[in-house]
Protein backbone atom coordinates (compact mmCIF):
# COMPACT_ATOMS: atom_id res chain seq x y z
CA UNK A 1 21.40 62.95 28.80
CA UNK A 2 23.58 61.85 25.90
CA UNK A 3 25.81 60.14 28.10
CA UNK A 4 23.32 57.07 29.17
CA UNK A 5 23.97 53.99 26.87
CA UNK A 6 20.70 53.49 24.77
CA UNK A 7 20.70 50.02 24.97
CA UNK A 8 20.78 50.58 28.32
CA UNK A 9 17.55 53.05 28.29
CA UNK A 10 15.64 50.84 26.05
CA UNK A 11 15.95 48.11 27.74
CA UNK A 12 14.32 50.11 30.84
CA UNK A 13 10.63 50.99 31.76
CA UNK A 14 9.84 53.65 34.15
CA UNK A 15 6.44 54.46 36.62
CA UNK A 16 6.30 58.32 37.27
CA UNK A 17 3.33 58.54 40.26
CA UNK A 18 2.65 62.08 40.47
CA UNK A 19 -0.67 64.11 41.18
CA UNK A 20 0.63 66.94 39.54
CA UNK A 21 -0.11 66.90 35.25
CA UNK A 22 2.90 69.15 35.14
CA UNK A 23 5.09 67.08 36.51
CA UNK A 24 3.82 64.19 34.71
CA UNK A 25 4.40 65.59 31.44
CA UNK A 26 7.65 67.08 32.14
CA UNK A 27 9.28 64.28 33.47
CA UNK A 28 7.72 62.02 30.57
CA UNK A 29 8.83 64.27 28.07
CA UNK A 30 12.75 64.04 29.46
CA UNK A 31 12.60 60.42 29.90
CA UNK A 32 10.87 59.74 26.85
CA UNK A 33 13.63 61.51 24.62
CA UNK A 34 15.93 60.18 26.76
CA UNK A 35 14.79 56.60 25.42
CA UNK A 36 13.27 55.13 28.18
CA UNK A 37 9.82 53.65 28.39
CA UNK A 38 7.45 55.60 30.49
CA UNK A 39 4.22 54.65 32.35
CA UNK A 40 2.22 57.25 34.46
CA UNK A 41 0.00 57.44 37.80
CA UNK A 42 -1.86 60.24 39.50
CA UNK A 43 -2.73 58.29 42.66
CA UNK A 44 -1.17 56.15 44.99
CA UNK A 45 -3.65 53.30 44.12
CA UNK A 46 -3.22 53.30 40.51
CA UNK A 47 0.30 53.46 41.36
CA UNK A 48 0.01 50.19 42.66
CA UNK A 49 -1.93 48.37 40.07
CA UNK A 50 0.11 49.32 37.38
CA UNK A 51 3.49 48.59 39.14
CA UNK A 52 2.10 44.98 40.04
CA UNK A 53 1.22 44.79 36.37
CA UNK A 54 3.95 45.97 34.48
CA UNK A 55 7.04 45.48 36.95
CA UNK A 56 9.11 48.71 36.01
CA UNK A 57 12.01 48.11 36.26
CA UNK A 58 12.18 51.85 38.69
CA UNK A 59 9.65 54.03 40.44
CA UNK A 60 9.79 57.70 40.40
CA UNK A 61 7.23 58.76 43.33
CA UNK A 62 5.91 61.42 44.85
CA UNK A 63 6.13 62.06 48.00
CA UNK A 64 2.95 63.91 49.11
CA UNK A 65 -0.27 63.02 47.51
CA UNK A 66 -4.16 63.14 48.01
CA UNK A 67 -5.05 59.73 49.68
CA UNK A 68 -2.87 57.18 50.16
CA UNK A 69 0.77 59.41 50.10
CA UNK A 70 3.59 57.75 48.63
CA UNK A 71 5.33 56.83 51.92
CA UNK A 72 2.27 54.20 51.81
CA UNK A 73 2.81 53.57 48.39
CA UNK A 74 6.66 52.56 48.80
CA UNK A 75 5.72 50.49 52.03
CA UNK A 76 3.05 48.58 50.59
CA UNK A 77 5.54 48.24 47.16
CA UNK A 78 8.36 46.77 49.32
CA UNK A 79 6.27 44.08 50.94
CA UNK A 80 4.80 42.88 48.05
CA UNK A 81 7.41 40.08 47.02
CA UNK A 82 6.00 40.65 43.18
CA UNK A 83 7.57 44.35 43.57
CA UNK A 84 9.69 44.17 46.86
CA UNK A 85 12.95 44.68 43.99
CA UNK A 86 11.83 47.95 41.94
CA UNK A 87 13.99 50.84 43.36
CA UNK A 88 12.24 53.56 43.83
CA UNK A 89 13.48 57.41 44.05
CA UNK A 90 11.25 59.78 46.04
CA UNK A 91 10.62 63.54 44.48
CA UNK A 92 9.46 65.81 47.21
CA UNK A 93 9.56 68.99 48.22
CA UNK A 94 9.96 68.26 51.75
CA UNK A 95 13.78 68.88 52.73
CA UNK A 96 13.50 68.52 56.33
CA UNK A 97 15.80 65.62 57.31
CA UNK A 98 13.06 63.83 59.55
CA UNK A 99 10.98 63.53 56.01
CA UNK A 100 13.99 62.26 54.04
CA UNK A 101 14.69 59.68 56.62
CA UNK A 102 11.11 58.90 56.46
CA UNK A 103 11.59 58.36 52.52
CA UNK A 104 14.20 56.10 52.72
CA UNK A 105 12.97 54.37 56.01
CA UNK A 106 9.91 53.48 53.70
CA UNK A 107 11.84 51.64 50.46
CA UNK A 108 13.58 54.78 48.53
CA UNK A 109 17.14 54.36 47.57
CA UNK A 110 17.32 57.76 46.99
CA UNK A 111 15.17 61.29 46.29
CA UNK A 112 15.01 64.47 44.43
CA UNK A 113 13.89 67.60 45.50
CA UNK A 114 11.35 70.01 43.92
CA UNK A 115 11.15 71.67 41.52
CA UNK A 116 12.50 68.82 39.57
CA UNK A 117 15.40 68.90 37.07
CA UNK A 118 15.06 66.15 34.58
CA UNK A 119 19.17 65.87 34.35
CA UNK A 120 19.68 65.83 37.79
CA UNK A 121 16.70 62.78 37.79
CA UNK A 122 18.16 60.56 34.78
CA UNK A 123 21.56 61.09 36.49
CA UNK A 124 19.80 58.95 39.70
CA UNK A 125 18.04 57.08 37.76
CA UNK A 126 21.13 55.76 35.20
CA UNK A 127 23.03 54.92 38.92
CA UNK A 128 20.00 53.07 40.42
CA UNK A 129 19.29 51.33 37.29
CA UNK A 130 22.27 49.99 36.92
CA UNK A 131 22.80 48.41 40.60
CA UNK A 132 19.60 46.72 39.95
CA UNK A 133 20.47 45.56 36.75
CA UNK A 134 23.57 44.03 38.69
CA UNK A 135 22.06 42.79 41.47
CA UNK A 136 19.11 40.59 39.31
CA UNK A 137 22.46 39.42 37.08
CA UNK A 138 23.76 37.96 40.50
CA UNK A 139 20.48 36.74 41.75
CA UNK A 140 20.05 34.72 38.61
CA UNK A 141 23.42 33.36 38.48
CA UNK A 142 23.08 32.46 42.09
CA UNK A 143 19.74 30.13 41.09
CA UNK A 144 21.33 28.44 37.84
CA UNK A 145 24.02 27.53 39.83
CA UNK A 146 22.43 26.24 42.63
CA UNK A 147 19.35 24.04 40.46
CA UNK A 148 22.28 23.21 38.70
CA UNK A 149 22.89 20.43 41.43
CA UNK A 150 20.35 19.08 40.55
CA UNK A 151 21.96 17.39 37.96
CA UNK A 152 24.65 16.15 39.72
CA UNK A 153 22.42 14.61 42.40
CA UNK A 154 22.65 17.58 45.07
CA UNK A 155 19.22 19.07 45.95
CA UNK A 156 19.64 22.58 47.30
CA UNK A 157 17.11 24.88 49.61
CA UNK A 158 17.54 28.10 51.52
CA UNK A 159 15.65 27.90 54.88
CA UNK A 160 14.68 30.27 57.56
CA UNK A 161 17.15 29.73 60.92
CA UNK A 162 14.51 31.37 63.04
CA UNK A 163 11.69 28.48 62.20
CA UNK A 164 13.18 25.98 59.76
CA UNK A 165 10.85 27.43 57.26
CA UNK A 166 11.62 26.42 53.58
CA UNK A 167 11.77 29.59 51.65
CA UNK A 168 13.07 27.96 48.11
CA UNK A 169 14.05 24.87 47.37
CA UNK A 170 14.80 22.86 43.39
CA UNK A 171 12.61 19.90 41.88
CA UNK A 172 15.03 17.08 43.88
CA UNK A 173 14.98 19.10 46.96
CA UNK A 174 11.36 18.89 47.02
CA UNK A 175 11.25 15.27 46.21
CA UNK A 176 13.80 14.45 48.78
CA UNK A 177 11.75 15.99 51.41
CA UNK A 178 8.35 14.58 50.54
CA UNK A 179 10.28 10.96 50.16
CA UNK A 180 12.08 11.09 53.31
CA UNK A 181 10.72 13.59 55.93
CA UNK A 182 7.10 13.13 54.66
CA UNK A 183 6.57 16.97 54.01
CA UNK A 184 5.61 18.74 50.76
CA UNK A 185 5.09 22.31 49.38
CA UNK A 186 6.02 25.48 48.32
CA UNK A 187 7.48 26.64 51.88
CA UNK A 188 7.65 23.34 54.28
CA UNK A 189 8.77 23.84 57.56
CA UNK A 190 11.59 21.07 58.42
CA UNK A 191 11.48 18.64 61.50
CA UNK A 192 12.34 20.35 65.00
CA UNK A 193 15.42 18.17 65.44
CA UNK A 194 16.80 19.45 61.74
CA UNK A 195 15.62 23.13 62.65
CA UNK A 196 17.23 22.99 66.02
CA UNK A 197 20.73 21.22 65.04
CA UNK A 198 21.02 24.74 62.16
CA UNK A 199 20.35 26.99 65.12
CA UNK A 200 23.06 24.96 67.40
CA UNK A 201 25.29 25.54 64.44
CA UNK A 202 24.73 28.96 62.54
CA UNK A 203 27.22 30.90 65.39
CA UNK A 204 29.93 29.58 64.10
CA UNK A 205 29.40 27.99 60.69
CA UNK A 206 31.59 30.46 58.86
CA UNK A 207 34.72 29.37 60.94
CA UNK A 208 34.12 25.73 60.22
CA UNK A 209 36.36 23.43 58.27
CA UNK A 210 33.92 21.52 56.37
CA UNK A 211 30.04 22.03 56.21
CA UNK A 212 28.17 20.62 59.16
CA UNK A 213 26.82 17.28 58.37
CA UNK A 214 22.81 15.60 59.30
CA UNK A 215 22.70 12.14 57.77
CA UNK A 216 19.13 10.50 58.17
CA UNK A 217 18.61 6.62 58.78
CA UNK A 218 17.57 5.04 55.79
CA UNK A 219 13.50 4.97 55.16
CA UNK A 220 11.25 3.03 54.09
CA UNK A 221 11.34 0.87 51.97
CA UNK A 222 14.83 0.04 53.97
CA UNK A 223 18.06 0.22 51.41
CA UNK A 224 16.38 2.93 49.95
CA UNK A 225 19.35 5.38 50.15
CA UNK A 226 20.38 7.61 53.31
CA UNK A 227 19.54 11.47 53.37
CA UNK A 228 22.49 13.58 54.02
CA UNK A 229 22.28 17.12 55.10
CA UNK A 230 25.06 19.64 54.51
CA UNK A 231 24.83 23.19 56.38
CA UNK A 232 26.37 26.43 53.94
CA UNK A 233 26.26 29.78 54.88
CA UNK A 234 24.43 31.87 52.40
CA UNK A 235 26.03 33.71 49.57
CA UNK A 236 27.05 37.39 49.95
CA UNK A 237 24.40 38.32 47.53
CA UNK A 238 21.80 36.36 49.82
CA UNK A 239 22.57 37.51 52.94
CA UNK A 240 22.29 41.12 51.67
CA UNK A 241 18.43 40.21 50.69
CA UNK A 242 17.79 37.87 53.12
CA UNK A 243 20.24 37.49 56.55
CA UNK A 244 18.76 35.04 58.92
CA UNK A 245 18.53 32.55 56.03
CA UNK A 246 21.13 29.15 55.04
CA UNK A 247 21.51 26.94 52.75
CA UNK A 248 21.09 23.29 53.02
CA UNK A 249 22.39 20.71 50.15
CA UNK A 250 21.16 17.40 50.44
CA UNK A 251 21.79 14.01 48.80
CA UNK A 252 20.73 10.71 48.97
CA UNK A 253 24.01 8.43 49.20
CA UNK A 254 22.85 4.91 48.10
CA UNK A 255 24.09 1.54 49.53
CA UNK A 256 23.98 0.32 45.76
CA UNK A 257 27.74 1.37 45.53
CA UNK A 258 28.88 -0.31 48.87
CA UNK A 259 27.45 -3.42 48.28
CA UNK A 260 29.11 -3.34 44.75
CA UNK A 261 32.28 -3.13 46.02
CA UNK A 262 31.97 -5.53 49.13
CA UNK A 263 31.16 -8.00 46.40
CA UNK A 264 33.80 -7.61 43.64
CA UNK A 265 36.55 -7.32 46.57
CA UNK A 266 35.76 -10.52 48.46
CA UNK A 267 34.25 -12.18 45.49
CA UNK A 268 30.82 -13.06 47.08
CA UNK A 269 27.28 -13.24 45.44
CA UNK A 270 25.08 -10.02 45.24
CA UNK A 271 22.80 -11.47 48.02
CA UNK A 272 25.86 -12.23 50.27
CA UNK A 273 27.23 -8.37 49.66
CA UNK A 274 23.76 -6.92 50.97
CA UNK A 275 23.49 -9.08 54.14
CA UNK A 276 27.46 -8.18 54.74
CA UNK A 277 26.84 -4.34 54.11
CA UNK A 278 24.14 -4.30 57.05
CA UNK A 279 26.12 -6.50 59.32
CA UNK A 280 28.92 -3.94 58.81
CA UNK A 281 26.50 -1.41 59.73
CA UNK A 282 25.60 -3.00 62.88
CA UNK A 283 22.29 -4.64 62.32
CA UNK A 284 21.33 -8.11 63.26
CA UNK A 285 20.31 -10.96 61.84
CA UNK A 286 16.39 -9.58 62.58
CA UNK A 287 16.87 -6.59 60.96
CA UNK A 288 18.94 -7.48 58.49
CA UNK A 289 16.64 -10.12 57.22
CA UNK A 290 13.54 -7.48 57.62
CA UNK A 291 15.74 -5.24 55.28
CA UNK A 292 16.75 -7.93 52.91
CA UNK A 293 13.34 -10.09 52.34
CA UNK A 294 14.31 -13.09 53.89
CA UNK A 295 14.30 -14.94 56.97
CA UNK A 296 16.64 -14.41 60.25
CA UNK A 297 17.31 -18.51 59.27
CA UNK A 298 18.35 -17.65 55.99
CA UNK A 299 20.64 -14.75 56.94
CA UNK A 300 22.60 -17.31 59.15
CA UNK A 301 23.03 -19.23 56.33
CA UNK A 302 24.37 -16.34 54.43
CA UNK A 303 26.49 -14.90 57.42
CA UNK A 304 27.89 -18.59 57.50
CA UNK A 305 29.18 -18.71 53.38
CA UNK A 306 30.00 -15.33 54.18
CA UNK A 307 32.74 -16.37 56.92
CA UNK A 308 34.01 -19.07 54.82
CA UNK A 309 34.84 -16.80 51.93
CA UNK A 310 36.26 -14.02 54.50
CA UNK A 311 38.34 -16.70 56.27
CA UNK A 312 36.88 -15.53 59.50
CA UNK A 313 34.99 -17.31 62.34
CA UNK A 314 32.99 -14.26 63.79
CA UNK A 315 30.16 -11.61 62.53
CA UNK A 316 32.85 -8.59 64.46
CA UNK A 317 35.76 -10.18 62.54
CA UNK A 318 33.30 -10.13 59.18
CA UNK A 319 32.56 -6.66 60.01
CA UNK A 320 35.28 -5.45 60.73
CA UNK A 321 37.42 -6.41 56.83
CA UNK A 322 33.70 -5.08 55.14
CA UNK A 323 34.32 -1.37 56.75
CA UNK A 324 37.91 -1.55 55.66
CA UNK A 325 37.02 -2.21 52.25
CA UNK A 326 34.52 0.54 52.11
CA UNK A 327 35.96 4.33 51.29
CA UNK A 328 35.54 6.81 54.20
């Protein structure tokens, strides 16, 4: 028992669920001078109240109880998302292999048989401890890092493939959506056309050059910035807890730059740069002057300085010297 680091045990709280005083005491005795915090539970229901409450950080459950057994107990653990992470190591006195299977087929990582030897239990416990303790390290690296784009202007999410279901998403990802796609929430399904472009993709995202790309049309109001979608696979770490699952990293690319440079390279007015950005994006004077405030009289006006300054005669012509001033 010596061997277990005690900031390691400290650091560590422990449910024992057995109907058996006994037991209980035993095993709380061992633990307890082992330096571990200990919590207790005779039934499966109590079991379950006190694990939603506390959040040990493992379970050490028996097997066969009065009432709700602890098969149940396990199950109805793992599929609450509050507890779905605890590992939890059966002790039962069953040692046919259909009833092991069973134990692990309902959340164990791993079980003890009866009678119970307390070093043969903190040995499993110090191993299963310690993969958790890993595994929430990695988990929580994987969030800073990713609500960490946030800063930089990159809204991440991680969505189901199977429905386009948004299972977590940062602050801007959420804003994005609700400013762009109109949707909003904890867990937003995305458009059919955005859900069915990941499926058309996922086979063979992992053998892809560069992430697949979804770039939305500007909204409204128009020149507010276009929504571009990048397609990731999910981390290692991600896929292990939840496969069928990507990530998508958006960003809203802004015209503000483009226009910029369209007017410090041909020396035109700010006005001039936004209706010469649009006509290099293929709009018309209609549109253009719908994006711009103005009217399609005024645009021709515009297109006509434009020319001048250009040293062309045509919109194509126009167009064609704005796209090759623009990067990518």
């Amino acid at each position: 028992m010596d061997s277990f680091p005690a900031t390691a045990r400290d650091a560590s709280l422990v449910l024992i669920v057995d109907d058996v005083p006994d037991n209980l005491a035993m095993l709380h005795d061992a633990l307890d001078a082992a330096g571990y915090m200990v919590l207790v539970a005779t039934n499966g229901e109590a079991a379950l109240a006190r694990a939603a409450q506390a959040r040990p950080d493992i379970v050490l459950l028996d097997a066969l109880m009065p009432g709700m057994d602890g098969f149940e107990v396990a199950r109805r653990l793992k599929a609450d998302a509050g507890t779905a992470q605890i590992p939890i190591v059966f002790m039962t006195g069953l040692t046919e292999t259909e009833h092991l299977i069973a134990a692990l087929a309902a959340g164990g990582v791993d079980y003890v048989t009866k009678p119970i030897k307390p070093a043969e239990v903190l040995a499993r416990m110090g191993v299963h401890l310690g993969t958790a303790r890993r595994a929430r390290a990695q988990q929580q690296q994987a969030l800073q890092a990713r609500s960490a784009l946030d800063a930089f202007g990159h809204a991440s999410l991680t969505v189901r493939i199977a429905d386009g279901r948004v299972l977590w998403q940062t602050p801007l990802a959420r804003e994005l959506l609700r400013r762009h796609l109109g949707i909003d929430g904890p867990r937003p399904a995305l458009p059919a056309e955005i859900t069915a472009w990941m499926q058309r993709q996922q086979p063979t995202l992992a053998q892809q050059p560069e992430p697949p790309r979804w770039t939305l049309d500007p909204g409204d109001p128009p020149g507010q910035g276009t929504l571009v979608l990048r397609l990731h696979p999910p981390s290692p770490e991600a896929e292990e807890s939840g496969p069928g699952e990507l990530l998508l990293v958006m960003r809203e690319e802004s015209d503000l730059a483009a226009r910029e440079t369209l007017r410090q390279g041909f020396g035109i007015t700010g006005k001039e740069a936004e209706v010469l950005y649009w006509l290099a994006q293929g709009k018309i004077n209609r549109d253009i002057a719908e994006i711009v405030g103005s009217s399609p009289a005024t645009v021709k006006k515009h297109l006509e300085r434009i020319y001048a300054k250009l040293g062309v005669e045509t919109r194509t012509a126009a167009a064609a010297m704005a796209m090759a001033r623009l990067p990518g």
